[in-house]
PDB file of N, CA and C in Angstrom:
ATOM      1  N   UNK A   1     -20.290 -32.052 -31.844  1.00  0.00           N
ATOM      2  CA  UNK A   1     -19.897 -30.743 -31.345  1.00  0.00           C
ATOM      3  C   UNK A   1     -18.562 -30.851 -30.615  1.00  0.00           C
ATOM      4  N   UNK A   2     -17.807 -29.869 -30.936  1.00  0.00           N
ATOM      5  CA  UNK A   2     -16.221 -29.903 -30.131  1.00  0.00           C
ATOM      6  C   UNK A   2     -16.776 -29.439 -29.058  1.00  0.00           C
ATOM      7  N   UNK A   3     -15.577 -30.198 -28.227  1.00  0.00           N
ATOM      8  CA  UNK A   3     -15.605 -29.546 -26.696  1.00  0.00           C
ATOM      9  C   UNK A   3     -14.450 -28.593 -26.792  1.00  0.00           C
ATOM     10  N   UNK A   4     -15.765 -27.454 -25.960  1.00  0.00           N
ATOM     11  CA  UNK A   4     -14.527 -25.836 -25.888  1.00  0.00           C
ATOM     12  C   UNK A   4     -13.362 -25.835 -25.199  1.00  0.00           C
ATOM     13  N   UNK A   5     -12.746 -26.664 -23.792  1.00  0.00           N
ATOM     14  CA  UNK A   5     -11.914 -26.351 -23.460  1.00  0.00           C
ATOM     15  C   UNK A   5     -10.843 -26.905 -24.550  1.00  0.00           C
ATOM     16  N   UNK A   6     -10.854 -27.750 -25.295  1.00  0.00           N
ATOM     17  CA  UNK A   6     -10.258 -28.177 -26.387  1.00  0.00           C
ATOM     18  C   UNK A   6      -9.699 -27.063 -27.627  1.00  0.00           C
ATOM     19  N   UNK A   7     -10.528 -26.493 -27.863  1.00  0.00           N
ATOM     20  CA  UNK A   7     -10.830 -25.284 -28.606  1.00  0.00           C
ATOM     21  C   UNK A   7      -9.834 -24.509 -28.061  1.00  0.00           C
ATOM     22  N   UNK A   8     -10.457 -24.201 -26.645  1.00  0.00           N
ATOM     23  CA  UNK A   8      -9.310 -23.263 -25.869  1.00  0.00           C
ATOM     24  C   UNK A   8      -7.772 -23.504 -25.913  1.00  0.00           C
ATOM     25  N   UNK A   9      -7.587 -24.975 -25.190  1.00  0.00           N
ATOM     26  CA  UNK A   9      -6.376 -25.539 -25.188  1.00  0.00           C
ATOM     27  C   UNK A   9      -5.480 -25.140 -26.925  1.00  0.00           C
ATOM     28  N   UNK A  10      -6.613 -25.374 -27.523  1.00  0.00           N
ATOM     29  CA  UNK A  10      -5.153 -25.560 -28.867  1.00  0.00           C
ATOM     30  C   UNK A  10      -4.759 -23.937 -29.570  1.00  0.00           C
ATOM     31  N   UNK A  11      -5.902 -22.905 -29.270  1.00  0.00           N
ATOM     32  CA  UNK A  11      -5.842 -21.369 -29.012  1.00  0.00           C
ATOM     33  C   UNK A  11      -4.187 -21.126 -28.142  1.00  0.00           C
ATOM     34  N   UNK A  12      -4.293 -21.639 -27.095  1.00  0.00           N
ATOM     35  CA  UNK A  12      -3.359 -21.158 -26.359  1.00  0.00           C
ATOM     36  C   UNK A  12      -1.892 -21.905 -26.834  1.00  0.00           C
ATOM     37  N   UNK A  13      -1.990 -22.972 -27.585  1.00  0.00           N
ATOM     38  CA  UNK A  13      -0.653 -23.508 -27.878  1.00  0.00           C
ATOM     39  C   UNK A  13      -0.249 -22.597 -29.070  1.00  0.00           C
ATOM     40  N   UNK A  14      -1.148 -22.337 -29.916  1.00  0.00           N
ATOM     41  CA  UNK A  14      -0.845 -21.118 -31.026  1.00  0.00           C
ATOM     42  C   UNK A  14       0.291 -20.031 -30.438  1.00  0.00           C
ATOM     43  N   UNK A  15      -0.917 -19.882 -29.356  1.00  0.00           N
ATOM     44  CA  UNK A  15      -0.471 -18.117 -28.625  1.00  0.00           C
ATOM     45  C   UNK A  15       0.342 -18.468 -27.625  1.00  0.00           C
ATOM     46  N   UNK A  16       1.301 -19.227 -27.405  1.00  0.00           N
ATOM     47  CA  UNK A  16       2.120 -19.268 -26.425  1.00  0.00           C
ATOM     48  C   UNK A  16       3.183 -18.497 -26.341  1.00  0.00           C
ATOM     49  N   UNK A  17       3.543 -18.111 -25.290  1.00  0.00           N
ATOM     50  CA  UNK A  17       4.119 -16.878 -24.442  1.00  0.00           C
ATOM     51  C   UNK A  17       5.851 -16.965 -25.178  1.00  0.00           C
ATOM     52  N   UNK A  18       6.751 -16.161 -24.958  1.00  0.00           N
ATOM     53  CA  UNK A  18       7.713 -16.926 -25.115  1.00  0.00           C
ATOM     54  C   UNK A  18       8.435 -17.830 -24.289  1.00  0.00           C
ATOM     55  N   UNK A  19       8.221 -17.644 -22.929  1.00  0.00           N
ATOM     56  CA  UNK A  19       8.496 -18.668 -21.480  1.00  0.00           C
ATOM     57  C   UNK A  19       7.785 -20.022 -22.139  1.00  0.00           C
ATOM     58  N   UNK A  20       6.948 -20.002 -22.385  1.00  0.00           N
ATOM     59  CA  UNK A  20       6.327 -21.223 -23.258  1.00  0.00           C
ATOM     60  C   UNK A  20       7.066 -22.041 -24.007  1.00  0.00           C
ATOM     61  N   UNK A  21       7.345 -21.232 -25.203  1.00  0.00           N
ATOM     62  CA  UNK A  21       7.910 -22.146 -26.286  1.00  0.00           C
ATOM     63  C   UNK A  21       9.457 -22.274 -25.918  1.00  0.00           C
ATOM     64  N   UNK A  22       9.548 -21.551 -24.798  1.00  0.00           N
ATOM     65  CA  UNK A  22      11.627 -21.866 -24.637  1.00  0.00           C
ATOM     66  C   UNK A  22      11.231 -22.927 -23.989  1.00  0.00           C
ATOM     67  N   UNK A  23      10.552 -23.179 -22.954  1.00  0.00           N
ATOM     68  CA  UNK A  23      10.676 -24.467 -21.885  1.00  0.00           C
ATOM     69  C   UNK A  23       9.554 -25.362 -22.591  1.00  0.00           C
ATOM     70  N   UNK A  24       8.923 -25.486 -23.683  1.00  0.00           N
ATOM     71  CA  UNK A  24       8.478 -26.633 -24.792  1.00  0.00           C
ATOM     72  C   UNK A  24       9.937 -27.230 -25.361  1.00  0.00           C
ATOM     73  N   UNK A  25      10.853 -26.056 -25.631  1.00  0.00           N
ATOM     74  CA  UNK A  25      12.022 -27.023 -26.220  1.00  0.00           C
ATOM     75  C   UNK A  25      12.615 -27.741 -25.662  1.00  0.00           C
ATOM     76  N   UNK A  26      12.608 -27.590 -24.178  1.00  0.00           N
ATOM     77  CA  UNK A  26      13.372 -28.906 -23.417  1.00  0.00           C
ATOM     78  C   UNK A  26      12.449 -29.959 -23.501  1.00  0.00           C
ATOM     79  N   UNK A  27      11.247 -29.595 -22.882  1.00  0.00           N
ATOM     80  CA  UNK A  27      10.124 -30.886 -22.476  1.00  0.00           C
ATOM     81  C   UNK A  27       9.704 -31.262 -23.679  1.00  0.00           C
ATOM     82  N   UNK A  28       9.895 -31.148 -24.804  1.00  0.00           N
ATOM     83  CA  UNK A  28       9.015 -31.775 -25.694  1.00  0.00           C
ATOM     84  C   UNK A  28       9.733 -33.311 -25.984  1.00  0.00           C
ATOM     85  N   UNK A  29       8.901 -33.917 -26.651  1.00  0.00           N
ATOM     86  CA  UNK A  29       9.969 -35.620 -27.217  1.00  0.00           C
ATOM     87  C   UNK A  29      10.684 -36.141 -26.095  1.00  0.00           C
ATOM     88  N   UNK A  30      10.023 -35.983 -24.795  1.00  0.00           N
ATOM     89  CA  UNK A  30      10.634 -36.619 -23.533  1.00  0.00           C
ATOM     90  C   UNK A  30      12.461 -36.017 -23.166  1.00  0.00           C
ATOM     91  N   UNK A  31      12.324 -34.731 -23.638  1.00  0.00           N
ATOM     92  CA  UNK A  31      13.781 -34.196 -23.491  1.00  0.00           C
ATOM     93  C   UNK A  31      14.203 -33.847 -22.155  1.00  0.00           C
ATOM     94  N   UNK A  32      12.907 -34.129 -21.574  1.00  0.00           N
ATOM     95  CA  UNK A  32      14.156 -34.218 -19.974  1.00  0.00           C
ATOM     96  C   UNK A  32      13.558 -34.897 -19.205  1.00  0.00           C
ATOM     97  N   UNK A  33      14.958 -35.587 -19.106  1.00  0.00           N
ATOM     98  CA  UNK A  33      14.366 -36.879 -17.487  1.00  0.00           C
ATOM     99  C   UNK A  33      13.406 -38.054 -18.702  1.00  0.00           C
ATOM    100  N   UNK A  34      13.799 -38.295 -19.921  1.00  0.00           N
ATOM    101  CA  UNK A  34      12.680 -39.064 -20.632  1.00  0.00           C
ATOM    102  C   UNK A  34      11.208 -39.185 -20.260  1.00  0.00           C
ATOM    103  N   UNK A  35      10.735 -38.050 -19.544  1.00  0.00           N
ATOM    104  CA  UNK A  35       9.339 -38.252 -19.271  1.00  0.00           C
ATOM    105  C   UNK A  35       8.579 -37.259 -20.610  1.00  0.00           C
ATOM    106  N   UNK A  36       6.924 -37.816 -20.452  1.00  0.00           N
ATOM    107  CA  UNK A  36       6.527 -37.083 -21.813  1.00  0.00           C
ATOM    108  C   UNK A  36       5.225 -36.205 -20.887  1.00  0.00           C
ATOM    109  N   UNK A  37       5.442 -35.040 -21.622  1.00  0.00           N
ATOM    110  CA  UNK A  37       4.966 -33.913 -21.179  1.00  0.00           C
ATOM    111  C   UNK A  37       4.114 -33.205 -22.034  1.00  0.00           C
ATOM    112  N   UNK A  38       3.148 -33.066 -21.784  1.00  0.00           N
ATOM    113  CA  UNK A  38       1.605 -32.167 -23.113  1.00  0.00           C
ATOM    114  C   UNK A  38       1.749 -30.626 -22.347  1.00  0.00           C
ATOM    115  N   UNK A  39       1.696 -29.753 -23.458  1.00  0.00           N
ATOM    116  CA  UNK A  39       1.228 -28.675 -23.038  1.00  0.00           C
ATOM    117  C   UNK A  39      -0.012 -28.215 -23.281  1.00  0.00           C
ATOM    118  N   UNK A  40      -0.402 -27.046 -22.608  1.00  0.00           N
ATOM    119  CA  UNK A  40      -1.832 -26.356 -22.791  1.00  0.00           C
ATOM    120  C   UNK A  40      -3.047 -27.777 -22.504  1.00  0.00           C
ATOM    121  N   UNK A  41      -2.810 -28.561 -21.469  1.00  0.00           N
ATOM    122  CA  UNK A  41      -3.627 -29.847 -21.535  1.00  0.00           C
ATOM    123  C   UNK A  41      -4.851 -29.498 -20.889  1.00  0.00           C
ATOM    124  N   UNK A  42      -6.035 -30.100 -21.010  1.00  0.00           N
ATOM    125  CA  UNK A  42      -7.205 -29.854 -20.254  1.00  0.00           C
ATOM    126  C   UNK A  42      -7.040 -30.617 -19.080  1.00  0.00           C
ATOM    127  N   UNK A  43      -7.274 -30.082 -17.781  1.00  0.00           N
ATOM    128  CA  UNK A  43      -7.787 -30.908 -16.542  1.00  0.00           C
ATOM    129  C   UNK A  43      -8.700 -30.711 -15.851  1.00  0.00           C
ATOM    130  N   UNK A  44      -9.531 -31.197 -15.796  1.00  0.00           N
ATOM    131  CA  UNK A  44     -10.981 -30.894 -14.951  1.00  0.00           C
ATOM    132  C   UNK A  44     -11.826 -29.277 -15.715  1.00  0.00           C
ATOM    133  N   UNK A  45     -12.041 -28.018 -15.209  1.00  0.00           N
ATOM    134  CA  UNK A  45     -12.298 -26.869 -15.412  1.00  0.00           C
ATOM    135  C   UNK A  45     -11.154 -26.040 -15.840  1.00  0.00           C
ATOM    136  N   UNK A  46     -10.247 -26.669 -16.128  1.00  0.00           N
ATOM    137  CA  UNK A  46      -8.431 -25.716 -16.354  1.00  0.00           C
ATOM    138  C   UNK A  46      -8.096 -26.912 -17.346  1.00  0.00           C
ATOM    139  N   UNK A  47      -7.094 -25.717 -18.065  1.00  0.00           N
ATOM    140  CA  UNK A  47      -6.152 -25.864 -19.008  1.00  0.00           C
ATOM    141  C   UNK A  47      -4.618 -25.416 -18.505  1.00  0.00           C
ATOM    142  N   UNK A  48      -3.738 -26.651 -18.273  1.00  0.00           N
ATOM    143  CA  UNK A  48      -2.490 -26.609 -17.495  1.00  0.00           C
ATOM    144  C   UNK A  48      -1.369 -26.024 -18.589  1.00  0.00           C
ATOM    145  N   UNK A  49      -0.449 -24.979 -18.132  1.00  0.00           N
ATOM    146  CA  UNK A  49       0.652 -25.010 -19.371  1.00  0.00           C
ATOM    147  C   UNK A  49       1.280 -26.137 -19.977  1.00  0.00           C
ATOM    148  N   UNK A  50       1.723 -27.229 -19.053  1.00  0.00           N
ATOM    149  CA  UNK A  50       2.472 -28.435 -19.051  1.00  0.00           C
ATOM    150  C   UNK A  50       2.568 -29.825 -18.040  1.00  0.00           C
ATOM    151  N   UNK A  51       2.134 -30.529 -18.710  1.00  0.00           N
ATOM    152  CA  UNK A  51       1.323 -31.748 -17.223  1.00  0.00           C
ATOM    153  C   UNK A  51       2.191 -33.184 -17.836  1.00  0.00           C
ATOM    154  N   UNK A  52       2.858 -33.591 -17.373  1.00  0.00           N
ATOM    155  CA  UNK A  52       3.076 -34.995 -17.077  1.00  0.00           C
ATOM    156  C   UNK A  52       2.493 -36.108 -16.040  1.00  0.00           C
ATOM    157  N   UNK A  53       1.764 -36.424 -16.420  1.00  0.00           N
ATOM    158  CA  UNK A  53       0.965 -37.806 -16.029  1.00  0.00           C
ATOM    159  C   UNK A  53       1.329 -38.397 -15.414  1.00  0.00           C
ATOM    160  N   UNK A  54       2.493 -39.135 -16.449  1.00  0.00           N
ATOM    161  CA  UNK A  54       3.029 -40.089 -15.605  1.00  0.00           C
ATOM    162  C   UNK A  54       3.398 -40.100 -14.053  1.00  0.00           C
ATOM    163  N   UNK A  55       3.891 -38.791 -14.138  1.00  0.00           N
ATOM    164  CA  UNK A  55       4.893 -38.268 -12.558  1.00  0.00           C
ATOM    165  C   UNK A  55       3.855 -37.063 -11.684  1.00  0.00           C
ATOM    166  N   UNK A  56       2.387 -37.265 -12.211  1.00  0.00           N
ATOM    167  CA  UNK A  56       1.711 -36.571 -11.770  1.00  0.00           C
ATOM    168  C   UNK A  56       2.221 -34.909 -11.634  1.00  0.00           C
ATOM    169  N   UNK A  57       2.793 -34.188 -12.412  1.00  0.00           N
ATOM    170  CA  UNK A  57       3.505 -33.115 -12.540  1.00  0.00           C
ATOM    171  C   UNK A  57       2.866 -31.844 -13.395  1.00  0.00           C
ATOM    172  N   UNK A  58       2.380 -30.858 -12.302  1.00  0.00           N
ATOM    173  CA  UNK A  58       2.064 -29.707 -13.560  1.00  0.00           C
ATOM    174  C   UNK A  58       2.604 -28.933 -13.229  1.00  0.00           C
ATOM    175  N   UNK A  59       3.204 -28.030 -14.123  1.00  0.00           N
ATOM    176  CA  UNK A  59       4.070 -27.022 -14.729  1.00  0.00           C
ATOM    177  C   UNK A  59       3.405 -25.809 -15.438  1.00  0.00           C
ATOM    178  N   UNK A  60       2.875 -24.374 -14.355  1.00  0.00           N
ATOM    179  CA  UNK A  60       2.831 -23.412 -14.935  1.00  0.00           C
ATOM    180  C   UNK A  60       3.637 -22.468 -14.795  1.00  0.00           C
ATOM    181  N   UNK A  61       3.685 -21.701 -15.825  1.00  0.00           N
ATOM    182  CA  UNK A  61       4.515 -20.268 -16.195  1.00  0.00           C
ATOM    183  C   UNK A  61       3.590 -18.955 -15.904  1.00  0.00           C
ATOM    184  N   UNK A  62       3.940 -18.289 -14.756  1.00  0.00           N
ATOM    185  CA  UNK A  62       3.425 -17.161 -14.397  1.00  0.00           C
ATOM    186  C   UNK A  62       4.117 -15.721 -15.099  1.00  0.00           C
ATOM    187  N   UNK A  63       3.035 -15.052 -16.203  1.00  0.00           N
ATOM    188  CA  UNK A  63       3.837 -13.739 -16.095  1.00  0.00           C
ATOM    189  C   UNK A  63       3.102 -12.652 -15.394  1.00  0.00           C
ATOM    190  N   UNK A  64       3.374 -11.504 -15.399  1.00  0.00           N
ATOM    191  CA  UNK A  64       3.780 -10.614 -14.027  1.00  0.00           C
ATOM    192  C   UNK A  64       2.339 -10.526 -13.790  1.00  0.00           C
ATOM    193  N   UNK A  65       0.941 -10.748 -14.766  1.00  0.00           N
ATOM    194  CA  UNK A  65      -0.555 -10.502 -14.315  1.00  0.00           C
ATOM    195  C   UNK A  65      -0.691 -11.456 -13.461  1.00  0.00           C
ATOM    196  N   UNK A  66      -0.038 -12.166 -12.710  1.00  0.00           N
ATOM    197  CA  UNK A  66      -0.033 -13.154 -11.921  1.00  0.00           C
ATOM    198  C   UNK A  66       0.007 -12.908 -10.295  1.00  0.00           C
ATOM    199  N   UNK A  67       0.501 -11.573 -10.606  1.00  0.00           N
ATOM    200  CA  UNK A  67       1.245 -10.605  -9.210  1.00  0.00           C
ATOM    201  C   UNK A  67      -0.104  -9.640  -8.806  1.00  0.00           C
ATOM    202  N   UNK A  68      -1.095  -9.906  -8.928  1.00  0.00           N
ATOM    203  CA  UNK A  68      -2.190  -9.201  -8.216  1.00  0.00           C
ATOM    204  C   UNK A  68      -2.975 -10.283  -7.255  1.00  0.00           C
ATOM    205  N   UNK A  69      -3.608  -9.714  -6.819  1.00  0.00           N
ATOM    206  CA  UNK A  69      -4.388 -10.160  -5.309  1.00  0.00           C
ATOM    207  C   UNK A  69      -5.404 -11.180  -6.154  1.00  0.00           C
ATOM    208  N   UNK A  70      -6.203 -10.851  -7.246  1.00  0.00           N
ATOM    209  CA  UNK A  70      -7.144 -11.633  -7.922  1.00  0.00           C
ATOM    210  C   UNK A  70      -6.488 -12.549  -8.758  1.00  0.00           C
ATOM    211  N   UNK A  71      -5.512 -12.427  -9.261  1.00  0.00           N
ATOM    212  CA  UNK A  71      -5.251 -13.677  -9.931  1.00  0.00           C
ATOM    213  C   UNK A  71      -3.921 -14.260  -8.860  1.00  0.00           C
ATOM    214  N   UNK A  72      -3.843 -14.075  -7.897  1.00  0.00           N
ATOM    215  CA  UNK A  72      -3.092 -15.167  -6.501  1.00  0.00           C
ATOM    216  C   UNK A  72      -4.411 -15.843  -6.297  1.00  0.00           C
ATOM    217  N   UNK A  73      -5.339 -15.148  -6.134  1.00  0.00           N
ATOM    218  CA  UNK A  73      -6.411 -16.194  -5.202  1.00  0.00           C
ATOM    219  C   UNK A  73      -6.552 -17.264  -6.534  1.00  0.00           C
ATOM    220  N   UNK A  74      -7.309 -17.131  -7.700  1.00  0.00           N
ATOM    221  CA  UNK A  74      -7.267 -18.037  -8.854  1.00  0.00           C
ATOM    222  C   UNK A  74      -6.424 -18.782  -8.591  1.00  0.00           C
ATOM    223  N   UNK A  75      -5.325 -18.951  -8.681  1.00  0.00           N
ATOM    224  CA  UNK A  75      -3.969 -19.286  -8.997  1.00  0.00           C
ATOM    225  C   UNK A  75      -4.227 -20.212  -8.068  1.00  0.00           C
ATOM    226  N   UNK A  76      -4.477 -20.234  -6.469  1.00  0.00           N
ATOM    227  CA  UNK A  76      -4.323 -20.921  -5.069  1.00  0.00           C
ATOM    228  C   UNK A  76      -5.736 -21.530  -5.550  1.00  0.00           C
ATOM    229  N   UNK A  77      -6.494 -21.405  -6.211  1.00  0.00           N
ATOM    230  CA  UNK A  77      -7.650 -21.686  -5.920  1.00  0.00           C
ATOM    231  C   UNK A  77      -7.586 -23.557  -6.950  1.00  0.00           C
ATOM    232  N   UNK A  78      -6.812 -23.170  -8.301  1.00  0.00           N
ATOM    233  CA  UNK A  78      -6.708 -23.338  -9.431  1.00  0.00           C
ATOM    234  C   UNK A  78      -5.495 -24.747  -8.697  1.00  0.00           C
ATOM    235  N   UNK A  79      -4.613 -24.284  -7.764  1.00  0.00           N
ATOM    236  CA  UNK A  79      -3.715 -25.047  -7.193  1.00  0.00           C
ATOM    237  C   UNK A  79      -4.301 -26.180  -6.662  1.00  0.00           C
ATOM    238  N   UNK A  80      -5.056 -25.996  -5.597  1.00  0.00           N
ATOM    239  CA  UNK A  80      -5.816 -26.776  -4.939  1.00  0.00           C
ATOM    240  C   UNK A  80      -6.710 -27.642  -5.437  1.00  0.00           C
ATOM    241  N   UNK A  81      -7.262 -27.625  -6.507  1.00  0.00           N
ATOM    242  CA  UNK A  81      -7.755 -28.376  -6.954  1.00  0.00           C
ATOM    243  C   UNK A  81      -6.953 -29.619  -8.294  1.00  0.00           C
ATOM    244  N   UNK A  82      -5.820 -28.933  -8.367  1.00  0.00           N
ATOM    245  CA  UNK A  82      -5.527 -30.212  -9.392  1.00  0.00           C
ATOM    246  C   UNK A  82      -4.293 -31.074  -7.500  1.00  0.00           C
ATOM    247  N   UNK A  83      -4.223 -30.074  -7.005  1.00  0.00           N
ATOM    248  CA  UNK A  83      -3.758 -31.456  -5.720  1.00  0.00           C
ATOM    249  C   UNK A  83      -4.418 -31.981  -4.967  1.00  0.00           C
ATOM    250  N   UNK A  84      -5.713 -31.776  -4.922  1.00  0.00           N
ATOM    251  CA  UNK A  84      -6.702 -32.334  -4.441  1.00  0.00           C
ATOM    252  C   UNK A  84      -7.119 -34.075  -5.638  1.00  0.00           C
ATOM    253  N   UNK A  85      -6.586 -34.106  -6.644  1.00  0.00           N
ATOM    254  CA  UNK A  85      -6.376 -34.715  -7.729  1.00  0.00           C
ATOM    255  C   UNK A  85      -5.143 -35.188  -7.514  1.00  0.00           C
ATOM    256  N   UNK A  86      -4.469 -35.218  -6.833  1.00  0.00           N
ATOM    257  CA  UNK A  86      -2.932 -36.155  -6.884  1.00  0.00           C
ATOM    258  C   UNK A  86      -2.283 -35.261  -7.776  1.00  0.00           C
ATOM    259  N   UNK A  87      -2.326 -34.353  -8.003  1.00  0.00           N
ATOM    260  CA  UNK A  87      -0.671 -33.683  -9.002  1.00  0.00           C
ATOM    261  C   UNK A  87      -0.287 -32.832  -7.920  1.00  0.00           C
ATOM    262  N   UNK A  88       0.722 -32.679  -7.964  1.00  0.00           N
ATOM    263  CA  UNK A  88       1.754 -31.734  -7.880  1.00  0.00           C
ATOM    264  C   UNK A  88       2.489 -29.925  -9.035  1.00  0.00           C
ATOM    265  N   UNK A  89       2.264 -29.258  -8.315  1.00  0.00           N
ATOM    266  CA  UNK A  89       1.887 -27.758  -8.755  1.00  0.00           C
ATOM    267  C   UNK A  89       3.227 -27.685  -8.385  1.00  0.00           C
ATOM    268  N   UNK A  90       3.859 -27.195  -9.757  1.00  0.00           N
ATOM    269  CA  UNK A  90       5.113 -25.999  -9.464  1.00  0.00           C
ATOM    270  C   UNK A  90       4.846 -24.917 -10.356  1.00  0.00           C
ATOM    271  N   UNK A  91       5.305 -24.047 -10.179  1.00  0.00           N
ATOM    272  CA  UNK A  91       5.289 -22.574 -10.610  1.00  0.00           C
ATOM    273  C   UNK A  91       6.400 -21.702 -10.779  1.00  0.00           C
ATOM    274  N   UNK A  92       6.800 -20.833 -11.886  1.00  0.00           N
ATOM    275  CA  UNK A  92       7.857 -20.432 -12.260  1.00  0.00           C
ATOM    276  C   UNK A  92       7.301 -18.920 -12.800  1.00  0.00           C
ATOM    277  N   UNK A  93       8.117 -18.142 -12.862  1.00  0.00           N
ATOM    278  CA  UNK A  93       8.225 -17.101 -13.372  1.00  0.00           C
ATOM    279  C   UNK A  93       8.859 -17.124 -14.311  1.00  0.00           C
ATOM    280  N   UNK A  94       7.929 -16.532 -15.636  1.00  0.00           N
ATOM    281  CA  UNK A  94       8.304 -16.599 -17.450  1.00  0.00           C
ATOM    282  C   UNK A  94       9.875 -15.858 -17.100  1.00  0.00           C
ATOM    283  N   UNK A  95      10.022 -14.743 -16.517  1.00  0.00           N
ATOM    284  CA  UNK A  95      11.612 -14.767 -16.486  1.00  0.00           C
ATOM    285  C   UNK A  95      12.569 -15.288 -16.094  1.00  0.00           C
ATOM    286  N   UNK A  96      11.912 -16.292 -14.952  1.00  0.00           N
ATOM    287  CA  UNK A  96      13.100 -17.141 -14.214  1.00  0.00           C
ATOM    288  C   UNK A  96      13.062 -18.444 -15.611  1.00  0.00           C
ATOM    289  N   UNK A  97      12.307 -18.777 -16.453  1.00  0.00           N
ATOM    290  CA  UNK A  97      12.067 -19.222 -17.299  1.00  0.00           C
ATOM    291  C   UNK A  97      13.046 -19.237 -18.294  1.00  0.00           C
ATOM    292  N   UNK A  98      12.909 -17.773 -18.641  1.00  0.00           N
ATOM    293  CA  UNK A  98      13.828 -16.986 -19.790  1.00  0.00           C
ATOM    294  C   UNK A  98      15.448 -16.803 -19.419  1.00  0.00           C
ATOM    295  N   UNK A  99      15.588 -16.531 -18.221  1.00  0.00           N
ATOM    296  CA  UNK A  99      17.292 -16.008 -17.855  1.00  0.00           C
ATOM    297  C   UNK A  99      17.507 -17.056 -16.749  1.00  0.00           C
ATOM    298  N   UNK A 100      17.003 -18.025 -16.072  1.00  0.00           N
ATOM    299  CA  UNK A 100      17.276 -19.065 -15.013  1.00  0.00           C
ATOM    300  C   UNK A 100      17.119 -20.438 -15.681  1.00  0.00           C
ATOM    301  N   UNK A 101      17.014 -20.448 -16.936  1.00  0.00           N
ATOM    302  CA  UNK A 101      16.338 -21.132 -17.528  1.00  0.00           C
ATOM    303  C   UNK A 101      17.454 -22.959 -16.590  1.00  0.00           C
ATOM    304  N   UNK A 102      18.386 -23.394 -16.688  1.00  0.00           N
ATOM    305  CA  UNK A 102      19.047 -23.978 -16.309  1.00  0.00           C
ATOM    306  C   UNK A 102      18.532 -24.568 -14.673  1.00  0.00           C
ATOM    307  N   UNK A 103      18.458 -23.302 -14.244  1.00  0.00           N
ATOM    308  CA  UNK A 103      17.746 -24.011 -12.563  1.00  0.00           C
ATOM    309  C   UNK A 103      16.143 -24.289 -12.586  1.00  0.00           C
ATOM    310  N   UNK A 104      15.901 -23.929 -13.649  1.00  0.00           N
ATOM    311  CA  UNK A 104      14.492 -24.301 -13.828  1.00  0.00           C
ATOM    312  C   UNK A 104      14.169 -25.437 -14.288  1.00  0.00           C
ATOM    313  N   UNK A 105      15.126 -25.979 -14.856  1.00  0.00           N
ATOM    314  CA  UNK A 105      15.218 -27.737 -15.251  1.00  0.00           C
ATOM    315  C   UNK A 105      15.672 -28.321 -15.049  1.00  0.00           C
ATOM    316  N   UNK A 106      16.894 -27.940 -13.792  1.00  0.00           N
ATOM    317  CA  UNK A 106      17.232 -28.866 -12.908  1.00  0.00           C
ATOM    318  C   UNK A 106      15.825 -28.937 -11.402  1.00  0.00           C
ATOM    319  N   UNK A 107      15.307 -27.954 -11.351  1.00  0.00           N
ATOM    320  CA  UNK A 107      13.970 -28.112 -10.470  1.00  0.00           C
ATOM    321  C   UNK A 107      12.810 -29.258 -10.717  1.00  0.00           C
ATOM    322  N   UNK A 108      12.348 -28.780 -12.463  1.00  0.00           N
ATOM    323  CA  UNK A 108      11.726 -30.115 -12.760  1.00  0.00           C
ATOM    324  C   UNK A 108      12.077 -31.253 -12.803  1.00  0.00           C
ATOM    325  N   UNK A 109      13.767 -31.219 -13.239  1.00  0.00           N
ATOM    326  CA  UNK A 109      14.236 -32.857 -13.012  1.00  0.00           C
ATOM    327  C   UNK A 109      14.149 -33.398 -11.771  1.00  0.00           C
ATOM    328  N   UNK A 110      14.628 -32.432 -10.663  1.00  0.00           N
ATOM    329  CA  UNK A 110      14.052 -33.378  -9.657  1.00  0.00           C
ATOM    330  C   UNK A 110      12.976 -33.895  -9.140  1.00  0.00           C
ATOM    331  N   UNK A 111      11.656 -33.112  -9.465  1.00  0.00           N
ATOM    332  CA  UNK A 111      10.603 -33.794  -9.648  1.00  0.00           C
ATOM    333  C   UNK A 111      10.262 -35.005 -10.077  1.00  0.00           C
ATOM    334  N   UNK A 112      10.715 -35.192 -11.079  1.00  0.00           N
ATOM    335  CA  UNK A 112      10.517 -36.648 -12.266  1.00  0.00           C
ATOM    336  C   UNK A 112      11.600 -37.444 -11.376  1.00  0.00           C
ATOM    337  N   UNK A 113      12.328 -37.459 -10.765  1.00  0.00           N
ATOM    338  CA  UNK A 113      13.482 -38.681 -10.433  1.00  0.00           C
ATOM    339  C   UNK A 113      12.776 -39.171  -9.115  1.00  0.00           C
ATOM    340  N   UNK A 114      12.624 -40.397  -9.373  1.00  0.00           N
ATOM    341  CA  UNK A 114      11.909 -41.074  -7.917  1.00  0.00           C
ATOM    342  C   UNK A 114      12.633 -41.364  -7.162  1.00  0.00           C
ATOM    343  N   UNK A 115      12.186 -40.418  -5.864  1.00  0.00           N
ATOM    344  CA  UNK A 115      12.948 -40.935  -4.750  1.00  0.00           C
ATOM    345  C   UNK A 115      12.866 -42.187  -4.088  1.00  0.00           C
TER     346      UNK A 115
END
């Protein structure tokens, strides 16, 4: 029997947003900062947009259903538990995504560069 979040996960790489597939084209094939990056990955009870391992790094894309009171608490709730796990949570807005796209990957690069 498949496991569903699996199921789920590869659903959502289908259906990815367009903030998705623009910032898949940098991160994919270790295209930035040579680190390698999975999207739509399973972690614990969640499925992350984009998680690097190595650098303990997850990477979601918020669009605007993100901006209500019920999906902030999720979101904080959803936070806390993969840093309660050693990663590190950043968060972007699919438009700062789409038109910032540049400071948005100089943000993740500094993530990945060890201080």
């Amino acid at each position: 029997m498949r496991e569903p979040r699996l199921d789920f996960a590869r659903q959502l790489r289908r259906n990815a947003t367009d903030a998705e597939r623009a910032l898949w084209r940098y991160l994919r094939c270790r295209g930035l900062s040579n680190a390698r990056f999975r999207r739509q990955h399973p972690l614990g009870l969640y499925v992350v947009d984009f998680a690097c391992l190595e650098h303990r790094l997850i990477i979601e894309l918020d669009g605007g259903q993100h901006d209500d009171a019920r999906h902030r608490e999720h979101d904080a709730n959803r936070t806390e538990w993969l840093e309660s796990r050693g990663f590190l949570v950043i968060r972007f807005w699919n438009h700062d995504v789409l038109h910032r796209t540049e400071s948005v990957l100089e943000t993740i690069a500094a993530h990945l560069t060890p201080s």
